[in-house]
Protein backbone atom coordinates (compact mmCIF):
# COMPACT_ATOMS: atom_id res chain seq x y z
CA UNK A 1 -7.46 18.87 16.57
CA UNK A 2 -9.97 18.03 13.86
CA UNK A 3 -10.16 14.79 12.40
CA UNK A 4 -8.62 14.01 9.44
CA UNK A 5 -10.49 12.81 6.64
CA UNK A 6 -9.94 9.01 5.64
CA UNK A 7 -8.65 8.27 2.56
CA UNK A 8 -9.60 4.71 1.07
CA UNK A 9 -7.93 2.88 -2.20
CA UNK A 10 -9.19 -0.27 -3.68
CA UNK A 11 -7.03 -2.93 -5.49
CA UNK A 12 -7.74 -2.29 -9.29
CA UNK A 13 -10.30 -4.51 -10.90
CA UNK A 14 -9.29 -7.78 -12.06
CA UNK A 15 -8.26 -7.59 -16.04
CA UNK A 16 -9.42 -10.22 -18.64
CA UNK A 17 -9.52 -10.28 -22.28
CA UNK A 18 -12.35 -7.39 -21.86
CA UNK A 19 -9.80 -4.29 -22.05
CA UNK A 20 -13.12 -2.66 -22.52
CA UNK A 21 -15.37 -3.37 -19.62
CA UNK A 22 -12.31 -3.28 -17.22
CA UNK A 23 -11.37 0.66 -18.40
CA UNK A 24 -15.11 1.26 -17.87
CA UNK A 25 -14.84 -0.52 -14.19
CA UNK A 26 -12.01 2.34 -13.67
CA UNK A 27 -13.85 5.12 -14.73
CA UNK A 28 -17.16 4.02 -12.32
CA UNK A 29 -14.33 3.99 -9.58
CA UNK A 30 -12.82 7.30 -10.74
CA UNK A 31 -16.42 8.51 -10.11
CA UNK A 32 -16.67 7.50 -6.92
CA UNK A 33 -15.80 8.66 -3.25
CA UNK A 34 -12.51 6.51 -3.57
CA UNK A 35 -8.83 7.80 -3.22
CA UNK A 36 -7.02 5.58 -4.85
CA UNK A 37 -7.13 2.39 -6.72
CA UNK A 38 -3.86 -0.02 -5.92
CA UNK A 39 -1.60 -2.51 -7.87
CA UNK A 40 0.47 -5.11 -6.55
CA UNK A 41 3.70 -6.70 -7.44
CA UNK A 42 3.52 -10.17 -8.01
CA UNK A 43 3.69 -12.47 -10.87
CA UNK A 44 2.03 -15.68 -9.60
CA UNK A 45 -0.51 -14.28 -7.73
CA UNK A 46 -0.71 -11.02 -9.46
CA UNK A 47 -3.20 -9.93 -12.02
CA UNK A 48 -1.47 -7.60 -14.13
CA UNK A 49 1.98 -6.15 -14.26
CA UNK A 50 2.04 -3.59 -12.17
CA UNK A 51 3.88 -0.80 -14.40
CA UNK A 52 1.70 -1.70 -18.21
CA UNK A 53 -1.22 -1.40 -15.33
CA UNK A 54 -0.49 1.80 -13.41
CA UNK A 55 0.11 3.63 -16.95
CA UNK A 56 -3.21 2.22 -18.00
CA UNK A 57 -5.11 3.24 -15.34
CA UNK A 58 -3.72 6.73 -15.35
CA UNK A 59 -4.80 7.36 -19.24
CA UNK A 60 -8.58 5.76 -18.23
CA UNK A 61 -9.22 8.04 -15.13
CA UNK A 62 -8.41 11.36 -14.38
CA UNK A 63 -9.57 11.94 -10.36
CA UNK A 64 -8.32 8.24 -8.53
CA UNK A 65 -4.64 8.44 -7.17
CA UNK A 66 -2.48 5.61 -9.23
CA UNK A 67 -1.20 3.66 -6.56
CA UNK A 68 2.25 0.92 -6.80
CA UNK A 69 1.60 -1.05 -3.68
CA UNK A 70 4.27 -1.87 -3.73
CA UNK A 71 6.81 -2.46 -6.38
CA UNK A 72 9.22 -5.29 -5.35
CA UNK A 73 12.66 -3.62 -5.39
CA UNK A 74 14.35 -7.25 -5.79
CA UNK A 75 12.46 -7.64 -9.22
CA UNK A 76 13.71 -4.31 -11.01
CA UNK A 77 16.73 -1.99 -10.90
CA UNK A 78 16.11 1.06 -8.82
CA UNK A 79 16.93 2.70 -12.32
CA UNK A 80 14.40 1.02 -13.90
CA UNK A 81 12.09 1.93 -11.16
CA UNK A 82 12.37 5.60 -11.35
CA UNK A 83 12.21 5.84 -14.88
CA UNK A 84 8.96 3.87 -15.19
CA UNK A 85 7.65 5.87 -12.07
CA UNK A 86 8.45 9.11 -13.56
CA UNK A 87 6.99 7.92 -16.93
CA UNK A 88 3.59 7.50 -15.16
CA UNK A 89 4.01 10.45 -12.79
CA UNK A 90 3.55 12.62 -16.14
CA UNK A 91 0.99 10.08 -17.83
CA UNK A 92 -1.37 10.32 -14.65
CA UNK A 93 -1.16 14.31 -14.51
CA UNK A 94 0.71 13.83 -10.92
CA UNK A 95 -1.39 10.96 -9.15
CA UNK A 96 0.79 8.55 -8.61
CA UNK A 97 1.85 7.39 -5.42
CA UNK A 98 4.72 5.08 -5.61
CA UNK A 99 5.26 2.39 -2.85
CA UNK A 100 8.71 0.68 -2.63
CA UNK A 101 8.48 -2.50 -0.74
CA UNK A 102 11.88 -5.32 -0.13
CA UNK A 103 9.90 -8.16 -1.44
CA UNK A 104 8.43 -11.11 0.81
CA UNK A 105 6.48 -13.77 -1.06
CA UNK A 106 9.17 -17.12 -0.83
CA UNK A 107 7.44 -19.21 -3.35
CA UNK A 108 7.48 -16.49 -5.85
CA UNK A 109 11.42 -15.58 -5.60
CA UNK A 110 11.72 -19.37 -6.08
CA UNK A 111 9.24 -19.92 -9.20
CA UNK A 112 11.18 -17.52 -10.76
CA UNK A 113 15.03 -18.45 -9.76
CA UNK A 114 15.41 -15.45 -8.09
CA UNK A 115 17.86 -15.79 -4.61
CA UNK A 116 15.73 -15.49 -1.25
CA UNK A 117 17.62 -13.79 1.02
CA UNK A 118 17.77 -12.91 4.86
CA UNK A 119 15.50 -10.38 5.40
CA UNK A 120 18.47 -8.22 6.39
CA UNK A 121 19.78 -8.14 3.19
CA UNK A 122 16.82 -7.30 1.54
CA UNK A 123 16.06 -4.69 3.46
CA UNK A 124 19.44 -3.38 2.69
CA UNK A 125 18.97 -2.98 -0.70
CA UNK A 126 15.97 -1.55 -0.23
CA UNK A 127 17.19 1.35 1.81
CA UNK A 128 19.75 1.74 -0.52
CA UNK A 129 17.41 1.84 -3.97
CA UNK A 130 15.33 4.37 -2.05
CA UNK A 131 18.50 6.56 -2.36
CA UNK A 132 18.97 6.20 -5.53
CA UNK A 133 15.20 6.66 -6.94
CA UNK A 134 15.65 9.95 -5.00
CA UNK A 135 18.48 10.90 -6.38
CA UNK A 136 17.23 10.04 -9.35
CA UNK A 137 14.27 12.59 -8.59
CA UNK A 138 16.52 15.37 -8.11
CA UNK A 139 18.30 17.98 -10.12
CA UNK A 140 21.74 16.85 -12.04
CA UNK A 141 23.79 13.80 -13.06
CA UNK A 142 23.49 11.05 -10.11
CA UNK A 143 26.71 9.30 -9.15
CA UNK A 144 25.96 6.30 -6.55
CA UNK A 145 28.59 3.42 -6.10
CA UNK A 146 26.99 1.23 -3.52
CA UNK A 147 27.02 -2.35 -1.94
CA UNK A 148 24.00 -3.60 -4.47
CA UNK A 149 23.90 -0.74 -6.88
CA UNK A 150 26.32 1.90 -9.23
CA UNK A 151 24.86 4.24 -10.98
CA UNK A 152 27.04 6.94 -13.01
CA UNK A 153 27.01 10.37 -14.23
CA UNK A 154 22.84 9.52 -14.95
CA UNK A 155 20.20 12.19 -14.69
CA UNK A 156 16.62 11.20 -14.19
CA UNK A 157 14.24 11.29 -16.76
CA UNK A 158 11.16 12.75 -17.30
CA UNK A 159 10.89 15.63 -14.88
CA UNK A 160 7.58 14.18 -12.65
CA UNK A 161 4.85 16.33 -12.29
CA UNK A 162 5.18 15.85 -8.74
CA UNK A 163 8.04 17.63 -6.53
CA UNK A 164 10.10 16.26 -5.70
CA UNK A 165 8.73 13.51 -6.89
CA UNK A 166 5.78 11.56 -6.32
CA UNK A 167 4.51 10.51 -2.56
CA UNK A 168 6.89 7.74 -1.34
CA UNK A 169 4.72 5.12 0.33
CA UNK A 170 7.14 2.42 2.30
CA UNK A 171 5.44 0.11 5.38
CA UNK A 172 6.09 -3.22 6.57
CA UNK A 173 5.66 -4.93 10.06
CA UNK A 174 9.19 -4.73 11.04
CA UNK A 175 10.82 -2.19 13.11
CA UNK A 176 13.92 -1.59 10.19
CA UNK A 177 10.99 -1.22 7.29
CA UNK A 178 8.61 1.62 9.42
CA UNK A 179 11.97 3.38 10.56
CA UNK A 180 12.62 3.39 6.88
CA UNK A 181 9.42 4.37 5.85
CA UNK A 182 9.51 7.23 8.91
CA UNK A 183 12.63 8.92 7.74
CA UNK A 184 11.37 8.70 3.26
CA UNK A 185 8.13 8.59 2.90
CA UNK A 186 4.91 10.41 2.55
CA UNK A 187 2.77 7.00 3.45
CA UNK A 188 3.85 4.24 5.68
CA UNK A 189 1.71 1.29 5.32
CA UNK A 190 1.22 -0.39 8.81
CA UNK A 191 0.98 -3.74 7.87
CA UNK A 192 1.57 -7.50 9.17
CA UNK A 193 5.80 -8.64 9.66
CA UNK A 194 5.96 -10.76 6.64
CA UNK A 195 9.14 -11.98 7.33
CA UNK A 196 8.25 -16.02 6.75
CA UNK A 197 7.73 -15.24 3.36
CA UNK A 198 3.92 -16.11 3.75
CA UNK A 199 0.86 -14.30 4.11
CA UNK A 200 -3.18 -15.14 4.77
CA UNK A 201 -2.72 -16.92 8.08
CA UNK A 202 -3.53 -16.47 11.62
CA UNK A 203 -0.29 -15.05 12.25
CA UNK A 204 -0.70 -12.12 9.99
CA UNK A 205 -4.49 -11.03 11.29
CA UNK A 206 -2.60 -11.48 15.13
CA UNK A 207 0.43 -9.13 14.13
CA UNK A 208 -2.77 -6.26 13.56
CA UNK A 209 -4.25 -5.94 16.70
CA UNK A 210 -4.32 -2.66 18.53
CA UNK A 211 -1.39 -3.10 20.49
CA UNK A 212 0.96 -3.99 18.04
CA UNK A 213 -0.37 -1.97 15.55
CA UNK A 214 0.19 0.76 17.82
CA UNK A 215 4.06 0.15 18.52
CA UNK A 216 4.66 0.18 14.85
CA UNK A 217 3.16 3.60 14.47
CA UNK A 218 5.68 5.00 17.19
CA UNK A 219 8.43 3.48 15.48
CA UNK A 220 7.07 5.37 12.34
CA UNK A 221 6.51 8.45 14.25
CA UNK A 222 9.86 8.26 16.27
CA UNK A 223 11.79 7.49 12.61
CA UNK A 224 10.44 11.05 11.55
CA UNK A 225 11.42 12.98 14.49
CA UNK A 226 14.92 11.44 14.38
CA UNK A 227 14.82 12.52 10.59
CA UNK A 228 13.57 16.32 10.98
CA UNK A 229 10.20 15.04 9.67
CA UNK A 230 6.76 16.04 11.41
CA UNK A 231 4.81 12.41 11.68
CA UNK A 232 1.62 14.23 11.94
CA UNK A 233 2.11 15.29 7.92
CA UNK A 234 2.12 11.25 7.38
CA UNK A 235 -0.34 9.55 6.07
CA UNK A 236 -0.79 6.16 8.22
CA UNK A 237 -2.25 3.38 5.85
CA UNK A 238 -3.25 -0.06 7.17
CA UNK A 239 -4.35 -2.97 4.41
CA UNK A 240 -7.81 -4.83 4.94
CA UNK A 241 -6.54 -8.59 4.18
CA UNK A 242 -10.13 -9.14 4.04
CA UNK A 243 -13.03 -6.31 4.29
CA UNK A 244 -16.87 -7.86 4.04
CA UNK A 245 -19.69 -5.65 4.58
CA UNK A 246 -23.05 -7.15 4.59
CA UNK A 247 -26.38 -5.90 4.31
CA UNK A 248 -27.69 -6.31 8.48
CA UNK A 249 -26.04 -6.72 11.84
CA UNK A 250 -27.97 -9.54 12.27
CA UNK A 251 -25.29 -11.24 9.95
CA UNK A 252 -22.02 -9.42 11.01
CA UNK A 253 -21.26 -12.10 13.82
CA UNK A 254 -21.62 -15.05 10.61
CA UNK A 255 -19.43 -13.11 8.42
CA UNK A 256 -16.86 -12.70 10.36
CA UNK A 257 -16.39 -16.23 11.67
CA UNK A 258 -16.62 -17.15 7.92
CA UNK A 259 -13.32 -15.00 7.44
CA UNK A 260 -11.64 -15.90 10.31
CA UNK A 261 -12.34 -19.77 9.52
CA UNK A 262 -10.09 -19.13 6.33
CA UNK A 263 -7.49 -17.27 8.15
CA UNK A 264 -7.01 -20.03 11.26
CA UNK A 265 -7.81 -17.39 14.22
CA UNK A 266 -10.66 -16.99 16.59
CA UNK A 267 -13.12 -14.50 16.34
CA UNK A 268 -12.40 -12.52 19.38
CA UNK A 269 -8.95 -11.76 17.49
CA UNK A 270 -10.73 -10.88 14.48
CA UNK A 271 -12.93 -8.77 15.55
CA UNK A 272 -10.29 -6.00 17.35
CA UNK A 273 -7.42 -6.56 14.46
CA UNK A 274 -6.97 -3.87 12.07
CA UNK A 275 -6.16 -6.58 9.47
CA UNK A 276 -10.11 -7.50 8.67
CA UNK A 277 -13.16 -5.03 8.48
CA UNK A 278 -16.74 -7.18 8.74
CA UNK A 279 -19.94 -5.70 9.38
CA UNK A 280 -23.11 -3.17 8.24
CA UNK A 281 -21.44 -0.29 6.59
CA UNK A 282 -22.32 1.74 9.78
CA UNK A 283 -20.21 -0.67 11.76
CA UNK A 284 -17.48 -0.48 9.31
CA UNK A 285 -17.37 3.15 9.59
CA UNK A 286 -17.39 2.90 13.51
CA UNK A 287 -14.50 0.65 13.18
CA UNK A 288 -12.45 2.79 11.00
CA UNK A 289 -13.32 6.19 12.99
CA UNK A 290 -12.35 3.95 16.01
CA UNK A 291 -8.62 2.55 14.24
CA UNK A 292 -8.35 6.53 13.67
CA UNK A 293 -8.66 8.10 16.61
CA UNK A 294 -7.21 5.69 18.43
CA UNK A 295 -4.07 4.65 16.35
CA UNK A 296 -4.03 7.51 13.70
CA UNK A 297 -4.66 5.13 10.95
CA UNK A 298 -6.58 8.03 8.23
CA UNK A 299 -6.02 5.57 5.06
CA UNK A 300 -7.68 2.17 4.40
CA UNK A 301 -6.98 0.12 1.45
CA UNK A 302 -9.76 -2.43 1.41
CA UNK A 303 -7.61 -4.92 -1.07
CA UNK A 304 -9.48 -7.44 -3.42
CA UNK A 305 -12.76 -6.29 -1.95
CA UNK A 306 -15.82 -6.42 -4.28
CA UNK A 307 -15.93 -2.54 -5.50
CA UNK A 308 -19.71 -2.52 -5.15
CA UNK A 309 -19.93 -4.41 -2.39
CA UNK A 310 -17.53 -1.31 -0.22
CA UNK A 311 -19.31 1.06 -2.63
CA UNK A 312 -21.62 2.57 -0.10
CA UNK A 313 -19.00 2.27 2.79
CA UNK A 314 -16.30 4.49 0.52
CA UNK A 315 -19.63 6.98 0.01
CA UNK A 316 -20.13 6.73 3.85
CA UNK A 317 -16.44 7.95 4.92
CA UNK A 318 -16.66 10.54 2.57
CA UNK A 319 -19.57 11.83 4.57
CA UNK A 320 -18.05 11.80 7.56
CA UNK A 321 -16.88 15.33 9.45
C-alpha cells in the first residue's frame, strides 16, 4: 500500500493591532507546502476568537484548509455552532474543517463562571451536539428534544459548500472521545487524556508514546468498523505540544532536553513521544515517516511553532513519495 502523503497545519499567526502584517503572514502560509492553518478555543490563553478568526482567514487565503481545533461545545449552543460553521464553510469556498471538542481547560470554565463538570457529562453533551450540528447539516426542519439540548422545527442555514458538511475532526485521549470521533468524523486527533483539566506537563508528553498512542488508534479504528465506517479513509492527526527544529544534529540532543526541562519528563521519554518533534529537519521528517508507518499518524499539526522556523520541514514532507 503506498504511503499516504502527510498533511501538516500550523496554529494561525498570533494577531496584534497590525490587521495588516498578520493577513500578509496568512497569505505567505497560503503559499506554502502547508495544509492547514488551526485556531483554538480559548479565551484566556487564546489569541483570537476562534469564529471572527476562521472567517478572517478564509477571506485572506484561498489554498490553506480553515481549521476549528477545536471549538469548545460547552461555550456555544450546538445551534450556534452550525450556523457559524456553515457561515464560514461558504466564506472559505469549502475549506473548513470543523473540530468539535467537550472542553478541558479547569481554570478557564472557572474565570468565566462556567460549571466544570465530570468528564462524563461533558462528553455527553458533546455526543449529543454532534447530532444535532449534523442534523443541522442535513436536508429539512430538525426536531431534537434531548437531555442538554431542544431544538424545533429548525432547518440549517446556509447550505455549506461541503457535503454533507464540512470534515468533522473530533480526538481526545480517552477511550469515549476516539470511539466518538471513530463513528463521526473525518479526522480524529490522537492527542494526550486531558481529563485533569491541565495541559503542558510530563503527564501529557507520557500519555504520547508509541504504545499508548497506538491503543487509541484501535479504539478509533475499532469505533469505525462498529459504525460501517472504513478507518483507513480517516485521517489520523496527532498535535506537536512543542516542535523545534534546529539548524545541525550536533544541537538536537540540547534542544530537546531544553523542551523536556519545561515539560518535567526525561529525555528518553521525549525523544519516542509523539507529543514533541526536535531535531534537523531531516530528523524531523524521519520521525514523522516513522509515527506514520508505524502508527498511521498522516497529519501533524505543529501548534505555536515559529512558521519559518518549520518552513523548510513543511517544504520537506511535501517532497516526500
Amino acid at each position: 500500500m503506498s504511503r499516504k502523503p502527510i498533511k501538516t497545519a500550523l496554529y494561525a499567526p498570533p494577531l496584534g493591532r497590525d490587521a495588516a502584517a498578520w493577513r500578509e503572514e496568512l497569505r505567505r502560509l497560503d503559499d506554502s507546502g502547508l495544509t492547514a492553518v488551526s485556531v483554538s478555543d480559548h479565551f484566556m490563553v487564546g489569541r483570537v476568537d476562534p469564529v471572527a478568526a476562521l472567517a478572517a482567514i478564509a477571506m485572506s487565503t484561498r489554498r490553506l484548509r480553515v481549521m476549528a481545533l477545536v471549538l469548545c461545545n460547552d461555550y456555544r449552543h450546538p445551534v450556534i455552532t452550525h450556523h457559524a460553521a456553515a457561515s464560514v464553510d461558504v466564506l472559505s469556498g469549502g475549506r473548513l474543517d470543523l473540530g468539535l471538542g467537550a472542553g478541558y481547560l479547569e481554570a478557564e470554565y472557572a474565570a468565566a463562571g462556567l460549571p466544570y463538570d465530570p468528564p462524563g457529562q461533558r462528553v455527553d453533551r458533546l455526543a449529543e451536539s454532534v447530532e444535532v450540528i449534523k442534523a443541522l447539516f442535513a436536508d429539512g426542519p430538525v426536531h431534537h428534544e434531548g437531555a442538554a439540548y431542544a431544538v424545533t422545527g429548525l432547518t440549517g442555514t446556509p447550505a455549506p459548500v461541503q457535503t454533507p458538511h464540512p470534515p468533522l475532526l473530533i480526538g481526545g485521549g480517552g477511550k469515549r472521545m476516539l470511539a466518538m470521533a471513530g463513528q463521526h468524523a473525518q479526522i480524529a486527533g490522537i492527542h494526550s487524556n486531558l481529563r485533569h483539566g491541565s495541559a503542558y506537563n510530563a503527564a501529557v508528553i507520557e500519555d504520547m508514546l508509541p504504545d499508548r498512542m497506538a491503543r487509541k488508534i484501535d479504539w478509533v479504528r475499532e469505533a469505525a468498523e462498529r459504525a460501517g465506517r472504513d478507518p483507513d479513509q480517516l485521517d489520523y492527526l496527532s498535535i506537536t505540544w512543542t516542535c523545534r527544529v534546529v539548524d545541525s544534529p550536533r544541537r538536537t540532543d540540547a534542544a530537546l532536553a531544553e523542551v523536556c526541562r519545561a515539560y518535567g519528563v526525561d529525555p528518553a521519554v521525549g525523544r519516542r513521544s509523539t507529543g514533541l518533534l526536535v531535531g534537523t529537519v531531516e530528523q524531523c521528517v524521519e520521525q514523522l515517516l516513522y509515527r506514520q508507518d508505524e502508527l498511521g499518524l498522516n497529519y501533524v499539526d505543529f501548534g505555536a511553532a515559529n512558521a519559518a522556523e518549520v518552513a523548510p520541514l513543511v517544504a520537506a514532507l511535501s517532497s516526500v513519495d
